[in-house]
C-alpha atoms as a PDB file:
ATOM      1  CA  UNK A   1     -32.227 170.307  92.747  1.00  0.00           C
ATOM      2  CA  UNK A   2     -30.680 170.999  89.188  1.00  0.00           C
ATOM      3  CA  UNK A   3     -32.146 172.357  86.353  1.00  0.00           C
ATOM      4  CA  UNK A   4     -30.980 172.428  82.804  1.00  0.00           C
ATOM      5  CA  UNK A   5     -30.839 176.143  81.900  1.00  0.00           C
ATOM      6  CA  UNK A   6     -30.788 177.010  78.072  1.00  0.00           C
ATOM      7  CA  UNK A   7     -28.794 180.326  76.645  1.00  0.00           C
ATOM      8  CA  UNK A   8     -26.311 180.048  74.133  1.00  0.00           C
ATOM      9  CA  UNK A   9     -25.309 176.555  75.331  1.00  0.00           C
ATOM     10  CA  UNK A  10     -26.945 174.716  78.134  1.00  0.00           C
ATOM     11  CA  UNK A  11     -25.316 174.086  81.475  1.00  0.00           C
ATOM     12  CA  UNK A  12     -25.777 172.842  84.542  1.00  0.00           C
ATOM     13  CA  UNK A  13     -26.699 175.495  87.425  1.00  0.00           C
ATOM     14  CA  UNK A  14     -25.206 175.407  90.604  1.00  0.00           C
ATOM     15  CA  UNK A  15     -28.294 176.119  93.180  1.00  0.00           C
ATOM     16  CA  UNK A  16     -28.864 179.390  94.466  1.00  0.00           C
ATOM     17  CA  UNK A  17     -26.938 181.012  91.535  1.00  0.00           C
ATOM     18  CA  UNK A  18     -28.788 183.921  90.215  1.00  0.00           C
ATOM     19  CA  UNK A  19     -29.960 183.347  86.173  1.00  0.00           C
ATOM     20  CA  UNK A  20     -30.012 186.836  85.712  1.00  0.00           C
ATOM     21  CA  UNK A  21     -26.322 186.832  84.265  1.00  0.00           C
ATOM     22  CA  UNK A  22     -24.216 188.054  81.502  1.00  0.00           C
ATOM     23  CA  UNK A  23     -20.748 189.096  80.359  1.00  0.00           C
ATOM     24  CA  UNK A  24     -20.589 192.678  79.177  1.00  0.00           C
ATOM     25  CA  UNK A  25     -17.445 194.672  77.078  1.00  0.00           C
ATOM     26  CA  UNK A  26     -17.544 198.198  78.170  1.00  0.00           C
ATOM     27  CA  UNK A  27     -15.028 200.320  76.651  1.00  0.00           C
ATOM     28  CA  UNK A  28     -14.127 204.022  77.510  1.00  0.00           C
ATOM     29  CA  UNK A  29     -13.558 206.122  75.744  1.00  0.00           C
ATOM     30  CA  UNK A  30     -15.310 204.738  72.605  1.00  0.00           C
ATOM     31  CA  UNK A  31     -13.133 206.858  70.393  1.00  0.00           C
ATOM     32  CA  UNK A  32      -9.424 207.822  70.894  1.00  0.00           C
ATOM     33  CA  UNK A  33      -6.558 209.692  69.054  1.00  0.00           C
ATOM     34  CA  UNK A  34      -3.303 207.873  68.101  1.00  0.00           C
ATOM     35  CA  UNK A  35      -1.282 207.300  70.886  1.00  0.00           C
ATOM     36  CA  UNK A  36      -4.148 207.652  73.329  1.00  0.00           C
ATOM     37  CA  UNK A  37      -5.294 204.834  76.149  1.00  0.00           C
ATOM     38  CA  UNK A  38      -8.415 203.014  76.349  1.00  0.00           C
ATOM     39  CA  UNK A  39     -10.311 201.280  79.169  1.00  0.00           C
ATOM     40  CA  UNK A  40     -12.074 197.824  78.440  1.00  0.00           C
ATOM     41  CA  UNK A  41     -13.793 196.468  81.022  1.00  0.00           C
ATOM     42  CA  UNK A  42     -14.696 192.542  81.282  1.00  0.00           C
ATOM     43  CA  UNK A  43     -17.680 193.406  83.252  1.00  0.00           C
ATOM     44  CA  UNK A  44     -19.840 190.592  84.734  1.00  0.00           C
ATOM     45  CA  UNK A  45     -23.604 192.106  84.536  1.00  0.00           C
ATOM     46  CA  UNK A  46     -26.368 190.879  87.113  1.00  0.00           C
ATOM     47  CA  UNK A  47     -26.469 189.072  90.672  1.00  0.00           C
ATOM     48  CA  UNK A  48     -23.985 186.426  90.594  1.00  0.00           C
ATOM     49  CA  UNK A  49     -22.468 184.909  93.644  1.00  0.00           C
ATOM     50  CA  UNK A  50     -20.373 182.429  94.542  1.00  0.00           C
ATOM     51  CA  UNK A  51     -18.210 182.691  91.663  1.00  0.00           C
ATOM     52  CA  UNK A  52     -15.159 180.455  92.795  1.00  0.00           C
ATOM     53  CA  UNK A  53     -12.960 181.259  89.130  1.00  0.00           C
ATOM     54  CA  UNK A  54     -13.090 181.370  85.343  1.00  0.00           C
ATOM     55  CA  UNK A  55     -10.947 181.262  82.357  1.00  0.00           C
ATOM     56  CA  UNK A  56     -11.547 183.371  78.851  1.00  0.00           C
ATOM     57  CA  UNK A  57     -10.491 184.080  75.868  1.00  0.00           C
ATOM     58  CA  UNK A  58     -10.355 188.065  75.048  1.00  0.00           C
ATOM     59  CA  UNK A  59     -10.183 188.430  70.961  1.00  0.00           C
ATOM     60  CA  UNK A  60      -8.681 192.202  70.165  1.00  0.00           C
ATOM     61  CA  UNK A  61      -6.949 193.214  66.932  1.00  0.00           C
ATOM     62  CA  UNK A  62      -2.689 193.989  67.498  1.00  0.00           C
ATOM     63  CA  UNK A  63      -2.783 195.738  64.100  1.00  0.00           C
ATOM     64  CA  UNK A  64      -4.210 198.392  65.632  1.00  0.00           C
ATOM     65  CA  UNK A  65      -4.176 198.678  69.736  1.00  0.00           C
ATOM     66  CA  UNK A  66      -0.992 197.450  71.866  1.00  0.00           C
ATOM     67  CA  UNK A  67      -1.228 196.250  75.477  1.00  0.00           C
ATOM     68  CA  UNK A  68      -0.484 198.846  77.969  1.00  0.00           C
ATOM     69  CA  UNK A  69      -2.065 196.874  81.317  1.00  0.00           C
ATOM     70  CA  UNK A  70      -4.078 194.362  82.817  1.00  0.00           C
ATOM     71  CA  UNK A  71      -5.323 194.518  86.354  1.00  0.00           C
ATOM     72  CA  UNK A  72      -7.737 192.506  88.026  1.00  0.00           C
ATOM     73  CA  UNK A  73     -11.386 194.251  88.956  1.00  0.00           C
ATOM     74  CA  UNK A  74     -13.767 193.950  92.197  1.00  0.00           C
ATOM     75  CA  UNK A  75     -15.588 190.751  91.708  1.00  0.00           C
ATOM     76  CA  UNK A  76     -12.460 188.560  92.399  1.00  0.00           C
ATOM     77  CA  UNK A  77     -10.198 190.797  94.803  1.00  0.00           C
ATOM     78  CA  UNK A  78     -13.331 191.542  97.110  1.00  0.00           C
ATOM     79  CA  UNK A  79     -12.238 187.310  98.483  1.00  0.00           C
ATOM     80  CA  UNK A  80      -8.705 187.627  98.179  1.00  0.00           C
ATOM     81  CA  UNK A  81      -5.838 186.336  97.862  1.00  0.00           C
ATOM     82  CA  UNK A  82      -6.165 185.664  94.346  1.00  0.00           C
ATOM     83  CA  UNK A  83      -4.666 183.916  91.631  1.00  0.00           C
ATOM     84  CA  UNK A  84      -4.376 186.058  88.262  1.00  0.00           C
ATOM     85  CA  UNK A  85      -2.833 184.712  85.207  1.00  0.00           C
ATOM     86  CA  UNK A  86      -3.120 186.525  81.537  1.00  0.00           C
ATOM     87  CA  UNK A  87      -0.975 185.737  78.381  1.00  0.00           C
ATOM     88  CA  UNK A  88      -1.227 187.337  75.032  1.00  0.00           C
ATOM     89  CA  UNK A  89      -1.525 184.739  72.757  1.00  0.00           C
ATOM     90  CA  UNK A  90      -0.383 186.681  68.998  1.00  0.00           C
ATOM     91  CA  UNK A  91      -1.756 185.498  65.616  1.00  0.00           C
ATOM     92  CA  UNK A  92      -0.834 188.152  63.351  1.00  0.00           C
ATOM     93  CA  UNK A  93      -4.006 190.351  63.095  1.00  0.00           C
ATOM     94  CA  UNK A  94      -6.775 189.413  65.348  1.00  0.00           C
ATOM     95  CA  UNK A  95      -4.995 188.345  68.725  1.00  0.00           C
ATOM     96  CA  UNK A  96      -6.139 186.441  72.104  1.00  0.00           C
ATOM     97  CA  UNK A  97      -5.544 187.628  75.686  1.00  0.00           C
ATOM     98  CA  UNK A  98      -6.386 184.366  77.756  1.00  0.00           C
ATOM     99  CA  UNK A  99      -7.335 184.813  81.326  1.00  0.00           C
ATOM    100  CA  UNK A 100      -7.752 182.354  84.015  1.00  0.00           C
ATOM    101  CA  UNK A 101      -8.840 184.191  87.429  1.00  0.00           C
ATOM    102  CA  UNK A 102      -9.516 182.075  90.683  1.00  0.00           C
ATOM    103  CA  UNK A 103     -10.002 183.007  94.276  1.00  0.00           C
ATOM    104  CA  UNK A 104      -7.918 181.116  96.429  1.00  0.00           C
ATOM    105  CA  UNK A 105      -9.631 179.058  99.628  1.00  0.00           C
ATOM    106  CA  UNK A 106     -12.061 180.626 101.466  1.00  0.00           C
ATOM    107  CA  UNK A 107     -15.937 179.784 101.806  1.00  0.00           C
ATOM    108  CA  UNK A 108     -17.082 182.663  99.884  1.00  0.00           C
ATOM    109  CA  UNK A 109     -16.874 183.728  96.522  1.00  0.00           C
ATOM    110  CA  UNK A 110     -17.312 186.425  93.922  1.00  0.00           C
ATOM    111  CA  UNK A 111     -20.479 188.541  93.434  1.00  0.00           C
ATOM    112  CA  UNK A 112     -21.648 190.766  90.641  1.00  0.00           C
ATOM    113  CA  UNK A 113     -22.594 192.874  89.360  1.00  0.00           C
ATOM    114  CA  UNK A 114     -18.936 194.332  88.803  1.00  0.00           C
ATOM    115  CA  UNK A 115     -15.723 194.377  86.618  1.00  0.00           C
ATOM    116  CA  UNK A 116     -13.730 191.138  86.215  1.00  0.00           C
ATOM    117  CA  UNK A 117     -10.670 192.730  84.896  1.00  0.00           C
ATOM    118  CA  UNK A 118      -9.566 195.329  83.063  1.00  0.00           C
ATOM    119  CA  UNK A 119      -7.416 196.243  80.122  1.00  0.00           C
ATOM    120  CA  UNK A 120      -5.378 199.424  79.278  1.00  0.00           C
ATOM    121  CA  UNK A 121      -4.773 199.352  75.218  1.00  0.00           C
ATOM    122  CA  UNK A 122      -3.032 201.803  73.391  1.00  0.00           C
ATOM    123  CA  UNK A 123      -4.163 203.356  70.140  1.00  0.00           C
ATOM    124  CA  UNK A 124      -0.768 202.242  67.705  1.00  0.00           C
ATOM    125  CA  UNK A 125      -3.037 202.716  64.045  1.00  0.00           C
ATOM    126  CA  UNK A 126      -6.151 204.499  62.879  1.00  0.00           C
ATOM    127  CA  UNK A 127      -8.780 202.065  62.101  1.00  0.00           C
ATOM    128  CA  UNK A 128     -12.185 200.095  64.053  1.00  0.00           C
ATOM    129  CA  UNK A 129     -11.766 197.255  66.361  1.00  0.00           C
ATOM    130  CA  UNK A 130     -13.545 194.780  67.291  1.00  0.00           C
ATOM    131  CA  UNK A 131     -13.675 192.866  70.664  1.00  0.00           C
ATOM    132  CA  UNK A 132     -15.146 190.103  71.229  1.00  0.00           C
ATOM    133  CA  UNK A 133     -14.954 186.682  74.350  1.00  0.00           C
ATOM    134  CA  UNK A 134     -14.997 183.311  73.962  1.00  0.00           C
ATOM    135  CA  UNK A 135     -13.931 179.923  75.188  1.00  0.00           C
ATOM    136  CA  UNK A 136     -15.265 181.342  78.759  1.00  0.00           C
ATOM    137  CA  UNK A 137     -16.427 178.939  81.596  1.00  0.00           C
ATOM    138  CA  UNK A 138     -17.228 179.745  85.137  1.00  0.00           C
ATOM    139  CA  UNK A 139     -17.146 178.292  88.155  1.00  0.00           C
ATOM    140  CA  UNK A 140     -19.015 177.981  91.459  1.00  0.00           C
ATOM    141  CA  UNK A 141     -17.326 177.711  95.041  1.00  0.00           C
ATOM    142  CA  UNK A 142     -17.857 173.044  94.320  1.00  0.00           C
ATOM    143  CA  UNK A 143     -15.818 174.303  90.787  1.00  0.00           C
ATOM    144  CA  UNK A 144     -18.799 173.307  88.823  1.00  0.00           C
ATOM    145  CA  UNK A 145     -19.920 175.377  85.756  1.00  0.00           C
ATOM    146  CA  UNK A 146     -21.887 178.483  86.374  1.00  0.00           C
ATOM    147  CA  UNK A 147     -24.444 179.906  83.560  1.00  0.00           C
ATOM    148  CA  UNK A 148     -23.263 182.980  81.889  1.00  0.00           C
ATOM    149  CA  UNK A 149     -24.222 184.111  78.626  1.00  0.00           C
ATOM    150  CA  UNK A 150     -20.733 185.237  77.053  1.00  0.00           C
ATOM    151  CA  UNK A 151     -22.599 186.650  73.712  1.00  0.00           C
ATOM    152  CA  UNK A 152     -20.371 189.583  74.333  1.00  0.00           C
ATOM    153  CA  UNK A 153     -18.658 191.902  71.551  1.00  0.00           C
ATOM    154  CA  UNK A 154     -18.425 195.776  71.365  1.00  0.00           C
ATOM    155  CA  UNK A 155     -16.292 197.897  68.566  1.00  0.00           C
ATOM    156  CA  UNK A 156     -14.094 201.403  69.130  1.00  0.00           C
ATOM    157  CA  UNK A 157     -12.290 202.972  67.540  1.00  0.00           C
ATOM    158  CA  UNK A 158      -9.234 204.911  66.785  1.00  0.00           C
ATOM    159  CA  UNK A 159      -9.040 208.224  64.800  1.00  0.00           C
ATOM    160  CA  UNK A 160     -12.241 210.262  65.199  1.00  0.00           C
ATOM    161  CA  UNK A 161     -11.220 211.054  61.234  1.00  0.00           C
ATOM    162  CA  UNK A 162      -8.979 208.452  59.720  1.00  0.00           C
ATOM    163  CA  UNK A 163      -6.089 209.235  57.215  1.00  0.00           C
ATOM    164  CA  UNK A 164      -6.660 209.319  53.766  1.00  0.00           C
ATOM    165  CA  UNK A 165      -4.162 207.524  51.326  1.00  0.00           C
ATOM    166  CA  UNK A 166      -3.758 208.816  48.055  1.00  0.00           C
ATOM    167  CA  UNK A 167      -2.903 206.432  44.920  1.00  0.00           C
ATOM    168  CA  UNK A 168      -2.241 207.433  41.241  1.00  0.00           C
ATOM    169  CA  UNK A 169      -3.892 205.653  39.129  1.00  0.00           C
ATOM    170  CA  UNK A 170      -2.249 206.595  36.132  1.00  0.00           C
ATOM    171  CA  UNK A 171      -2.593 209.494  34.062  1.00  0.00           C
ATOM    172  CA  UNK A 172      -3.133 212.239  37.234  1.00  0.00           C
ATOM    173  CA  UNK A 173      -6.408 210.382  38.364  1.00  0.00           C
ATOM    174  CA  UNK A 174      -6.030 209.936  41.820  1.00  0.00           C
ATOM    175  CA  UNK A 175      -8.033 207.421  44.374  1.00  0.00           C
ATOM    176  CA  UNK A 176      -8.835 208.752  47.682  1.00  0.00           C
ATOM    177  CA  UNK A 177      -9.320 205.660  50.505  1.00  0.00           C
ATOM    178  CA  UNK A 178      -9.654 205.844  54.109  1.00  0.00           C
ATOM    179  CA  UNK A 179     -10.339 203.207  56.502  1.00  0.00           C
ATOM    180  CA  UNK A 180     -14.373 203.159  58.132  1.00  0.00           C
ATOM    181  CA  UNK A 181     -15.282 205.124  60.670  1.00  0.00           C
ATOM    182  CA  UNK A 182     -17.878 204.178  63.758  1.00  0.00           C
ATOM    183  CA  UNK A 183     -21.487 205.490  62.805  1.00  0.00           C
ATOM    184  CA  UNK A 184     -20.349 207.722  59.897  1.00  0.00           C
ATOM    185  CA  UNK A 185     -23.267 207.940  57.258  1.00  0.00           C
ATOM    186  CA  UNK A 186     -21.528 209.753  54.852  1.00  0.00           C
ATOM    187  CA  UNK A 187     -17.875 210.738  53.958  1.00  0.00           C
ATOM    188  CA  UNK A 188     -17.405 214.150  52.641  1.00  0.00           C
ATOM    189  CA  UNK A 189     -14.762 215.431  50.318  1.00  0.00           C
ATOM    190  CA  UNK A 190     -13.103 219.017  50.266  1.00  0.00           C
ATOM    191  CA  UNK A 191     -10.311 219.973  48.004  1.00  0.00           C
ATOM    192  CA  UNK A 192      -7.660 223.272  47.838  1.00  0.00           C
ATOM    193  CA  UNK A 193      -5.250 223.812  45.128  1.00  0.00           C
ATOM    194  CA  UNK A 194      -3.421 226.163  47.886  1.00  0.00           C
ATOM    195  CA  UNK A 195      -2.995 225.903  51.608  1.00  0.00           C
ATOM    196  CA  UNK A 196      -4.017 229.891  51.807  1.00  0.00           C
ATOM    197  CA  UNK A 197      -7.182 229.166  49.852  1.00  0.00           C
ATOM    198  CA  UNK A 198     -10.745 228.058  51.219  1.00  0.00           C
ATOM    199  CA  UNK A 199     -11.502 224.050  50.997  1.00  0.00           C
ATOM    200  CA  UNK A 200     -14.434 223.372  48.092  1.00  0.00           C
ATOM    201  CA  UNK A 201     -16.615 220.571  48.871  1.00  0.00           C
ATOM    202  CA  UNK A 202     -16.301 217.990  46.019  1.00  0.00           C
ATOM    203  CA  UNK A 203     -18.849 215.218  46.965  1.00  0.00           C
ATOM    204  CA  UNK A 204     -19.773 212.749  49.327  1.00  0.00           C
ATOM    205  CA  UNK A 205     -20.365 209.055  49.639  1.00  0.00           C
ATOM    206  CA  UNK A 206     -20.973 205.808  51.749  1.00  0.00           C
ATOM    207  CA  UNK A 207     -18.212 204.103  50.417  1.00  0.00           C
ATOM    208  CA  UNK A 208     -14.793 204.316  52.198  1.00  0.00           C
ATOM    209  CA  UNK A 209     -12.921 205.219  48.598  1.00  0.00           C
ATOM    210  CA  UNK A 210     -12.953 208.127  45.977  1.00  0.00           C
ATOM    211  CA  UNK A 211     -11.923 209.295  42.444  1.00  0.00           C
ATOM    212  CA  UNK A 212     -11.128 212.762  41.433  1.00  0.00           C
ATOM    213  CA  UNK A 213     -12.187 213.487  38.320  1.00  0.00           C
ATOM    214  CA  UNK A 214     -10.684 216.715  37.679  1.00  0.00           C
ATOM    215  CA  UNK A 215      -7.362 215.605  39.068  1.00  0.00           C
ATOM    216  CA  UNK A 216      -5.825 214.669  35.725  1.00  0.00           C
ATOM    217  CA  UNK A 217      -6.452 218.643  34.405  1.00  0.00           C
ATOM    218  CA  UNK A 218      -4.834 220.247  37.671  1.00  0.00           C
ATOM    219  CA  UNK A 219      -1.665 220.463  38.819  1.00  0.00           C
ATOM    220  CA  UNK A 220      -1.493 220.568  43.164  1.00  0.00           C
ATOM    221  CA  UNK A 221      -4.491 219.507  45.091  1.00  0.00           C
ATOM    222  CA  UNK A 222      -4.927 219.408  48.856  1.00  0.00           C
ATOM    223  CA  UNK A 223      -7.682 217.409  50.281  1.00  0.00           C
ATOM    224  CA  UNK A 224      -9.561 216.820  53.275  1.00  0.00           C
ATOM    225  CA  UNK A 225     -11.858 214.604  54.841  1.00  0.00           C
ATOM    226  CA  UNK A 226     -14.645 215.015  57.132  1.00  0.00           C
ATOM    227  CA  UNK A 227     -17.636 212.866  58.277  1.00  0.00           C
ATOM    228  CA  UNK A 228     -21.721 213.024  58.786  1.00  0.00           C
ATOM    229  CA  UNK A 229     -22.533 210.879  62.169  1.00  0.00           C
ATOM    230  CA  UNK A 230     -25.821 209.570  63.083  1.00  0.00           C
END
């Protein structure tokens, strides 16, 4: 017997599939340094079984993180052989990694709870990301659709403390901007009109942009930025 299953979109559920099920992000670490490598795991959360294949579609952001790897995790290669295909699908910004992951013959199939697949990015730029799946259907041992809700998305970041980029503004006023940082409340600004002298605190805000006001009656002013987490 069948039964109609609502989550975000109904489907049909194969019998004796767990309902208990969901598509997680976890990312480690949360917050690298430029140049640095971070883990995301597709992970598939609860106590699914039979799970013949799937395909997905992984959104991450190429302005910021490069592709170092993808490698598949123990759901699938606990039945193998299996069949893994990925392609990076660019779109300037925002780009798609689409995955289609099947186990090939067999009478048994994948159970979770347990990684999908992973992927190694690379920190390129300072700035937040955002990752997010979509487009995903899964598939019992019959390849009918499996019940998962893919309401998954997670942000990380790169930078701990992101650059700050100085513009004139005309006549010495200068605009400090940075990009945002992952639960910062506050952004605080220090100054130094030397590099031998102690840093003043100037003032803070929740914005990710600042104006000097003194800077059109000075003449060489070092700045630095530093941040007040939740």
């Amino acid at each position: 017997m069948r039964a109609l299953i609502p989550f975000l979109t109904s489907l049909m559920l194969a019998p004796g599939i767990c309902l208990a099920q969901a598509l997680q992000l976890v990312v480690d670490p949360i917050v690298v340094e430029r140049e640095e490598l971070v883990t995301v795991e597709v992970r598939l959360d609860g106590g699914a079984s039979a799970l013949r294949g799937y395909t997905l579609d992984l959104r991450y952001d190429r302005s910021l993180f490069s592709i170092s790897s993808i490698y598949e995790g123990e759901v699938m290669l606990a039945h193998t052989p299996t069949f893994f295909y990925w392609e990076d699908l660019g779109d300037n910004s925002h780009s798609v990694i689409h995955v289609d992951h099947a186990i090939l013959g067999g009478d048994a199939g994948g159970e979770g709870p347990g990684a999908l697949f992973h992927v190694v990015l690379r920190a390129e730029y300072c700035g937040v990301e955002s990752l997010w799946v979509e487009n995903a259907l899964f598939r019992d041992m019959d390849n009918q659709p499996i019940g998962v809700n893919v309401d998954a998305q997670v942000e990380h970041q790169a930078c701990q403390v992101p650059p700050l980029l100085i513009t004139d503004l005309g006549s010495g006023v200068m605009r400090l901007s940075w990009t945002p940082a992952l639960n910062a409340i506050e952004y605080h600004l220090w100054s130094r009109e030397r590099w031998y002298l102690p840093w003043q605190y100037r003032g803070a805000t929740t914005d990710t942009s600042w104006v000097d006001p003194e800077t059109p009656f000075l003449g060489m002013r070092l700045y630095q930025l530093t941040l007040l987490h939740n």
